[in-house]
PDB file of N, CA and C in Angstrom:
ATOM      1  N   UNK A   1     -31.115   4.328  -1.487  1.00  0.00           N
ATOM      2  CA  UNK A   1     -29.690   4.379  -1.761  1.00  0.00           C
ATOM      3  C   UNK A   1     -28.948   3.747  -0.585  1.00  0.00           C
ATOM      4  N   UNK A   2     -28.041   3.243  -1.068  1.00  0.00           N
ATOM      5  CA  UNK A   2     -27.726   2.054   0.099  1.00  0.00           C
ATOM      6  C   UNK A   2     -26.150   2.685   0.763  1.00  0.00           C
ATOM      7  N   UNK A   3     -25.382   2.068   1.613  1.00  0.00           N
ATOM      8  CA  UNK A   3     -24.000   2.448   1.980  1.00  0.00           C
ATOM      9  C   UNK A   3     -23.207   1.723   1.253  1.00  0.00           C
ATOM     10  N   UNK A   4     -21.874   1.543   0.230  1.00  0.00           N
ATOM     11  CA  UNK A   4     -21.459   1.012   0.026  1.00  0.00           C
ATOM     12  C   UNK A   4     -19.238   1.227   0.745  1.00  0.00           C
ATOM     13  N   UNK A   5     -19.196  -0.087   0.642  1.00  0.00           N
ATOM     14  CA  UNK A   5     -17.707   0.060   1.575  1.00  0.00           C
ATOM     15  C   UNK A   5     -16.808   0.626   0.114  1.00  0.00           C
ATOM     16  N   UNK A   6     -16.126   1.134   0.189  1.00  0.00           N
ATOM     17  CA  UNK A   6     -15.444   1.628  -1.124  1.00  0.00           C
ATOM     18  C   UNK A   6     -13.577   0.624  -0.677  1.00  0.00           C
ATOM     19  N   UNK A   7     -12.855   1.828  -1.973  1.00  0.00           N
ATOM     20  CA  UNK A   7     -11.628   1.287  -1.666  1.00  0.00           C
ATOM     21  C   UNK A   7     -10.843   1.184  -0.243  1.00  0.00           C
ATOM     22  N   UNK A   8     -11.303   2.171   0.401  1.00  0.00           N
ATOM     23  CA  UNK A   8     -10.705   2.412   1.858  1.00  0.00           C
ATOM     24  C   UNK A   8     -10.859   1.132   2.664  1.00  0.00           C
ATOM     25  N   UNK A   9     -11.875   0.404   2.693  1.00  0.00           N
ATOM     26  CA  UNK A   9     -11.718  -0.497   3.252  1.00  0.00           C
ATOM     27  C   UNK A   9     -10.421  -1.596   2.895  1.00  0.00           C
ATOM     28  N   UNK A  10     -10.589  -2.164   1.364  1.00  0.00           N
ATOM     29  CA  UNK A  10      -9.229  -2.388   1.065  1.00  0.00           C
ATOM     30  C   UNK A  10      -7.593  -2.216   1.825  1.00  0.00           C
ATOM     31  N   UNK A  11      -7.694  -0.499   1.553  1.00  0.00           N
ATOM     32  CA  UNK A  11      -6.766   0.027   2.140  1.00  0.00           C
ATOM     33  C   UNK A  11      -6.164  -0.382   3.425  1.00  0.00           C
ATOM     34  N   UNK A  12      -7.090  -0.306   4.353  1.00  0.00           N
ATOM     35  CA  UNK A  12      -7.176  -0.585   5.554  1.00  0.00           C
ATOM     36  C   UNK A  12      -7.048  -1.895   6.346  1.00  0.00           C
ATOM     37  N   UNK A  13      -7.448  -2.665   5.459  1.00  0.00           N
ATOM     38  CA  UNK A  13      -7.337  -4.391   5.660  1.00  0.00           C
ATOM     39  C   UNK A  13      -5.871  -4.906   5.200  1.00  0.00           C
ATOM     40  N   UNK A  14      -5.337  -3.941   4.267  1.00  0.00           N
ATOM     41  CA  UNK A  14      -3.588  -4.513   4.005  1.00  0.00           C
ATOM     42  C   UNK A  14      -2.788  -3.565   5.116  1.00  0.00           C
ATOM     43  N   UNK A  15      -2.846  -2.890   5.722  1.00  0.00           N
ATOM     44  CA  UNK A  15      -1.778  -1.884   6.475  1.00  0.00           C
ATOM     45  C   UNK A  15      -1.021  -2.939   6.929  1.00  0.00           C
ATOM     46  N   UNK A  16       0.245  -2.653   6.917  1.00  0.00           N
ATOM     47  CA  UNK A  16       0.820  -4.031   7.828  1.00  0.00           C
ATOM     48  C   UNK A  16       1.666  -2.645   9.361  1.00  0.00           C
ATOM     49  N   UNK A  17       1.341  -3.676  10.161  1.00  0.00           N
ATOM     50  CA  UNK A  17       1.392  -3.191  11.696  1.00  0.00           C
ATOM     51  C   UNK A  17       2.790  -3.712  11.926  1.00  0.00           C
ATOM     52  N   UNK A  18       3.920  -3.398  13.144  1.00  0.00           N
ATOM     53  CA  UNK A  18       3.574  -1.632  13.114  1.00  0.00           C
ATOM     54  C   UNK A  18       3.908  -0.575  12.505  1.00  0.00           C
ATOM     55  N   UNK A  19       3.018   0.423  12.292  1.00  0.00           N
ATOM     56  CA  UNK A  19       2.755   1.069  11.842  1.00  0.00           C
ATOM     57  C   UNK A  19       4.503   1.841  11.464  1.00  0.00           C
ATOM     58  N   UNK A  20       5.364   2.502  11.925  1.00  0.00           N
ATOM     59  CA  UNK A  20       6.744   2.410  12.259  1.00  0.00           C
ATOM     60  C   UNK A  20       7.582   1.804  11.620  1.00  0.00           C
ATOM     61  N   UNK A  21       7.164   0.459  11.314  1.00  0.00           N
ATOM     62  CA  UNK A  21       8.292  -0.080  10.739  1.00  0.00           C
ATOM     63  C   UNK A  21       7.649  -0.411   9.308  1.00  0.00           C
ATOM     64  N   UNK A  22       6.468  -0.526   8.745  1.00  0.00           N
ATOM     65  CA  UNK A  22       6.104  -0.478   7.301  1.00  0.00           C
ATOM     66  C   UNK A  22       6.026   0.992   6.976  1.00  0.00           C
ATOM     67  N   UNK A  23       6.490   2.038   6.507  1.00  0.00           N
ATOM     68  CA  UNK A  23       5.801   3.206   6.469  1.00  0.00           C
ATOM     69  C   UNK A  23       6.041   3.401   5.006  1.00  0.00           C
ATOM     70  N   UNK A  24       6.913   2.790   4.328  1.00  0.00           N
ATOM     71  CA  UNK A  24       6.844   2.243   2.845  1.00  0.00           C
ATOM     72  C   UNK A  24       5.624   1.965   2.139  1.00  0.00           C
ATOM     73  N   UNK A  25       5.785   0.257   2.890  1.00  0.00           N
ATOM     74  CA  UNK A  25       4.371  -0.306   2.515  1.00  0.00           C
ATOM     75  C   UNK A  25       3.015   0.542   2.709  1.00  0.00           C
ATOM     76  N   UNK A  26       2.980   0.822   3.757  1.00  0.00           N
ATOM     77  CA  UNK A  26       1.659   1.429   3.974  1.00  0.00           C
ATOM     78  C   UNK A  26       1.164   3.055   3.287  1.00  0.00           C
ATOM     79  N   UNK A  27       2.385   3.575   3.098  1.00  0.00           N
ATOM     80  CA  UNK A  27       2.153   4.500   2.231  1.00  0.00           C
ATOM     81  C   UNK A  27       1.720   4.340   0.641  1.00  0.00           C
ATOM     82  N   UNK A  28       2.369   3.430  -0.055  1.00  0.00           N
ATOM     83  CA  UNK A  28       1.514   2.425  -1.105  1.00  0.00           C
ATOM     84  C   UNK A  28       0.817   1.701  -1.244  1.00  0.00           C
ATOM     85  N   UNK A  29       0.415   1.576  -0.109  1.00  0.00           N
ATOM     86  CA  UNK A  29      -0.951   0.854   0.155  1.00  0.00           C
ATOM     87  C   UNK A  29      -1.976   1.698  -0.177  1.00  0.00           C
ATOM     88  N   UNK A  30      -1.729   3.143   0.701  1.00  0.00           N
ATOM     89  CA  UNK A  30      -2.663   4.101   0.471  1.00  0.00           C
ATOM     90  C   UNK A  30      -2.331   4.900  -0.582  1.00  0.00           C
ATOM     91  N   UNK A  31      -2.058   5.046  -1.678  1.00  0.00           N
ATOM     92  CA  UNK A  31      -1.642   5.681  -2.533  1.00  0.00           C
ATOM     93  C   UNK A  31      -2.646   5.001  -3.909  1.00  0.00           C
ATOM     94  N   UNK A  32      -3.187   3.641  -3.624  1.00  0.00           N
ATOM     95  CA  UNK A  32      -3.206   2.484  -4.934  1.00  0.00           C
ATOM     96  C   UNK A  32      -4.744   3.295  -4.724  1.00  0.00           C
ATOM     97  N   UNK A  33      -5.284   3.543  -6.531  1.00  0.00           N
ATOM     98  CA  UNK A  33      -6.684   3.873  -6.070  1.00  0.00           C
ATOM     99  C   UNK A  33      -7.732   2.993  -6.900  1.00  0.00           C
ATOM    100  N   UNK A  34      -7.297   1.632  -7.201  1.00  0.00           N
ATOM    101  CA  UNK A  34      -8.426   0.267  -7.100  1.00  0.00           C
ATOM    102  C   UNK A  34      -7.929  -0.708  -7.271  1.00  0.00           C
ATOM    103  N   UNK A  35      -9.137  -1.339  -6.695  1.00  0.00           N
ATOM    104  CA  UNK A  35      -9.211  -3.099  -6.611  1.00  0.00           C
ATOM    105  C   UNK A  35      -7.816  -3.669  -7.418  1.00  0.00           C
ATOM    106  N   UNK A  36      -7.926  -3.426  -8.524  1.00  0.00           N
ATOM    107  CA  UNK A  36      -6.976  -4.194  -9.756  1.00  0.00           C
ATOM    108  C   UNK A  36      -5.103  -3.528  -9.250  1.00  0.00           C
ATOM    109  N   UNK A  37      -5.537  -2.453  -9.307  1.00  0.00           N
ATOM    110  CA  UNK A  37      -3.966  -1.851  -8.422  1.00  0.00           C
ATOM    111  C   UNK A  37      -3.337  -2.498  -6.784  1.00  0.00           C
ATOM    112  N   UNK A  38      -4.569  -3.040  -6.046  1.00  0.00           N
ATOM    113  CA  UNK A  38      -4.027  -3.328  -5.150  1.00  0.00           C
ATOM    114  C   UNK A  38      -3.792  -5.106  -5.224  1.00  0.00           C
ATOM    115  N   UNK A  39      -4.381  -5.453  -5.776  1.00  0.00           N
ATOM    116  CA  UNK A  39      -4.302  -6.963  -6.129  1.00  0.00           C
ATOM    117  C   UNK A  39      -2.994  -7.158  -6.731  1.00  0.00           C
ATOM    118  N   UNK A  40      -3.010  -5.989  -7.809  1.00  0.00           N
ATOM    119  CA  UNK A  40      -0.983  -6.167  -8.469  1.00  0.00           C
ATOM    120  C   UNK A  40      -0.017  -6.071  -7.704  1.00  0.00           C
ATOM    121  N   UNK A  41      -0.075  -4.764  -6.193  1.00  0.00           N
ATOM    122  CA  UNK A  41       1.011  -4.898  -5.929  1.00  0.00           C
ATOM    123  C   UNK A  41       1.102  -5.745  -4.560  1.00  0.00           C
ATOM    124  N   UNK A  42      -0.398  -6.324  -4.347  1.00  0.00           N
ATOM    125  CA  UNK A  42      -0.067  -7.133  -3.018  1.00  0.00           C
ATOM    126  C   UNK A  42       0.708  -8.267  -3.571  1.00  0.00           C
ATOM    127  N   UNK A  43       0.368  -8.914  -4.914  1.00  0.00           N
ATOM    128  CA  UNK A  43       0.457 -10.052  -6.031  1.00  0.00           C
ATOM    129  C   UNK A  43       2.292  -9.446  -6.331  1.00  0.00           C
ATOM    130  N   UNK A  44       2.825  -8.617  -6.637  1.00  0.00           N
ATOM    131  CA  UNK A  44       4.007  -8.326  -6.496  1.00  0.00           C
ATOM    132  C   UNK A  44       5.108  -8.342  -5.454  1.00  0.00           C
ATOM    133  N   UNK A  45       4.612  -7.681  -4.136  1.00  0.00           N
ATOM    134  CA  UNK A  45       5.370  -7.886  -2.759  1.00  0.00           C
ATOM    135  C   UNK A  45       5.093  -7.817  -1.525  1.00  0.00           C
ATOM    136  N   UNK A  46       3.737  -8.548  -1.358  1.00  0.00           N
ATOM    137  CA  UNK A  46       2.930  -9.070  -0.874  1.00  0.00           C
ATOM    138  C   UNK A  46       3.794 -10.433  -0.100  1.00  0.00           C
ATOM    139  N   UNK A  47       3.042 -11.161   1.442  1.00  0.00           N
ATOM    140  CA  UNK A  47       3.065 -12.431   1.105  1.00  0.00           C
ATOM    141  C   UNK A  47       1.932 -13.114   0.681  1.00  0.00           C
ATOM    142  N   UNK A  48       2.204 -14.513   1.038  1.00  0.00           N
ATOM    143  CA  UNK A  48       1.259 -15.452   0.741  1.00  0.00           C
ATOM    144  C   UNK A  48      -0.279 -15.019   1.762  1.00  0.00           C
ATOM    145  N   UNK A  49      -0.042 -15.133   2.716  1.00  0.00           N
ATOM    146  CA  UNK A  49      -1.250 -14.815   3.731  1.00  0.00           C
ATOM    147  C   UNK A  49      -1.990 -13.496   3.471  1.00  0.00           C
ATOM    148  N   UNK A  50      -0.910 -12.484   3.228  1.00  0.00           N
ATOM    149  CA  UNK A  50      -1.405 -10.758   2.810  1.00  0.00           C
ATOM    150  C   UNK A  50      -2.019 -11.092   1.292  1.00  0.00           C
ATOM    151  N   UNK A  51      -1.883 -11.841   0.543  1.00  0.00           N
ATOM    152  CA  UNK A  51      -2.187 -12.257  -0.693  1.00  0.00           C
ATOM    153  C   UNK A  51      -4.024 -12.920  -0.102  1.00  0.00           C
ATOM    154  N   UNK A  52      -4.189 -14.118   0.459  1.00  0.00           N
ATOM    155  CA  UNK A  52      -5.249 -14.382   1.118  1.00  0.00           C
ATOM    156  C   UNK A  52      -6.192 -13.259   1.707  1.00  0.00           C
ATOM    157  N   UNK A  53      -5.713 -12.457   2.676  1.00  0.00           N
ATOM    158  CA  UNK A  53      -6.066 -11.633   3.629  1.00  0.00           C
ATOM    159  C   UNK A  53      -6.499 -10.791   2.382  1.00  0.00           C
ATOM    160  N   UNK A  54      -6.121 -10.546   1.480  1.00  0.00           N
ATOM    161  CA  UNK A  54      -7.024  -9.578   0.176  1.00  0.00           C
ATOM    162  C   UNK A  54      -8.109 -10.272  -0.182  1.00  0.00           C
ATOM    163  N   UNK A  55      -7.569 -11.783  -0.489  1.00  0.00           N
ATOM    164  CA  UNK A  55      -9.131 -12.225  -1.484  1.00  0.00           C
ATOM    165  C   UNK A  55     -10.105 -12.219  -0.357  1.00  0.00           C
ATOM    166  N   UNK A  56      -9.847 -12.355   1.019  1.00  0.00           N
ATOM    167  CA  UNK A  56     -10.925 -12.454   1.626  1.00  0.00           C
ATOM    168  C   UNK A  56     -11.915 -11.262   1.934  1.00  0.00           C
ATOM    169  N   UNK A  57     -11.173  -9.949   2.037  1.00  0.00           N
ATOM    170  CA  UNK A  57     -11.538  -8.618   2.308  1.00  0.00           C
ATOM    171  C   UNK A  57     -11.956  -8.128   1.097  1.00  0.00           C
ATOM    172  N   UNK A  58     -12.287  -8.466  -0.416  1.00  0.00           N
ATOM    173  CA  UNK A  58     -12.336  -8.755  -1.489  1.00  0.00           C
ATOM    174  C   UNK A  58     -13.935  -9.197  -1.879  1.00  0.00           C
ATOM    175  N   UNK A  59     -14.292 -10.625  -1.090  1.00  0.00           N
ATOM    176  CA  UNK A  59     -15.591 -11.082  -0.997  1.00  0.00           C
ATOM    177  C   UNK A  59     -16.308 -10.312   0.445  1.00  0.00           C
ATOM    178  N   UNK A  60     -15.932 -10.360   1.217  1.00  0.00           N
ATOM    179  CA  UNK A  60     -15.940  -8.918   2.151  1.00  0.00           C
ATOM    180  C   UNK A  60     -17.022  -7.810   1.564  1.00  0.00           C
ATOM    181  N   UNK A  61     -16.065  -6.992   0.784  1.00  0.00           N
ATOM    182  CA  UNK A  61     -16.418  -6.217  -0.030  1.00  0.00           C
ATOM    183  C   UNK A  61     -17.876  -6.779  -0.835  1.00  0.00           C
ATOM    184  N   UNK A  62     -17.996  -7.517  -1.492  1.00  0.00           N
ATOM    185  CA  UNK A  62     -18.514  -7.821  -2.141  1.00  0.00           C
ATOM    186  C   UNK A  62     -20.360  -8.112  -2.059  1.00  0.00           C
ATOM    187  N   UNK A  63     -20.127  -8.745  -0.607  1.00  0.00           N
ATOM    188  CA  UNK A  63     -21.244  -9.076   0.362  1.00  0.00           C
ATOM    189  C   UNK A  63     -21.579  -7.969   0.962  1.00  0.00           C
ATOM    190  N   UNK A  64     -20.811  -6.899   1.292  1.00  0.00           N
ATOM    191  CA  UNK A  64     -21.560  -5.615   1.607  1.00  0.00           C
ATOM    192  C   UNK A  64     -22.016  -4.610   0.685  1.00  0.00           C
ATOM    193  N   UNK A  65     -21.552  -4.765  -0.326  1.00  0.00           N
ATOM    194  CA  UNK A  65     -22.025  -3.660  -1.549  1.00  0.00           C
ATOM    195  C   UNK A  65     -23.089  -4.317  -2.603  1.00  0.00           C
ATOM    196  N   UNK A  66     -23.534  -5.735  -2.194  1.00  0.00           N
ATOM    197  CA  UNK A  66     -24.268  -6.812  -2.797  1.00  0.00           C
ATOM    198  C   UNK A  66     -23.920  -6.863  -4.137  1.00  0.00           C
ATOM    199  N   UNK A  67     -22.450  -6.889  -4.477  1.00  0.00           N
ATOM    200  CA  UNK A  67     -22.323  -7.236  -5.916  1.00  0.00           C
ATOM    201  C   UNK A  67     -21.667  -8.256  -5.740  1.00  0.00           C
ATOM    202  N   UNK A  68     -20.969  -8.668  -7.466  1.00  0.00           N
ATOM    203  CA  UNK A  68     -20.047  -9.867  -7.359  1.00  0.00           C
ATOM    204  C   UNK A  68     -18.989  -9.308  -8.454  1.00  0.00           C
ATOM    205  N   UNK A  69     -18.756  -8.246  -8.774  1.00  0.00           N
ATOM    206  CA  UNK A  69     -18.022  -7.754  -9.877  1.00  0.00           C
ATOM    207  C   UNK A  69     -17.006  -7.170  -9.672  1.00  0.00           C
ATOM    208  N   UNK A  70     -16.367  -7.152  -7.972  1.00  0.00           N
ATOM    209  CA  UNK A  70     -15.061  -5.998  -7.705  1.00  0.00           C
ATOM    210  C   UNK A  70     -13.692  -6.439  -8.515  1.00  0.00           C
ATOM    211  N   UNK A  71     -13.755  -7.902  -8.995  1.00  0.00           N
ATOM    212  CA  UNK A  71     -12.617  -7.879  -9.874  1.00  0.00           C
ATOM    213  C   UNK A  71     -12.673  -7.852 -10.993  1.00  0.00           C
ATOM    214  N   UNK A  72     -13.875  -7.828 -11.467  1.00  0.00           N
ATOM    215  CA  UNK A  72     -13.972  -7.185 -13.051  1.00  0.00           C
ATOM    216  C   UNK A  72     -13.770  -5.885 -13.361  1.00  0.00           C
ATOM    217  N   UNK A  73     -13.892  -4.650 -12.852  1.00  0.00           N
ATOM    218  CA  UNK A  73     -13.569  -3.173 -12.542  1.00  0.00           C
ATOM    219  C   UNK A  73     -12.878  -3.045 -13.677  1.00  0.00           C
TER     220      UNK A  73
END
């Protein structure tokens, strides 16, 4: 049985810093509980780079849990 990174990692890779002045964002950040939820609302009010900074933490994901299916969910 292997380790797999779950949503938290997600979570954790969008926080936007500092911490203080997103406490909005980051509270809906942590609130979203998958893949497809956080893709909508980074894809909603998100930027462009925080939009990137997902797909990459995304294949991330993907390569550590050895699948290829986190956006099919």
């Amino acid at each position: 049985m292997g380790s797999y990174t779950t949503i938290g990692y997600l979570q954790s890779k969008m926080i936007r810093m500092p911490l203080n002045l997103n406490t909005n964002w980051n509270a809906d950040i942590n609130s979203l509980s998958s893949v497809q939820e956080i893709i909508n609302y980074v894809d909603n009010n998100g930027t462009t780079n925080e939009h990137w900074k997902l797909l990459k933490a995304i294949g991330r994901m993907e390569v550590l849990n050895d699948t290829d299916n986190l956006l099919n969910e």
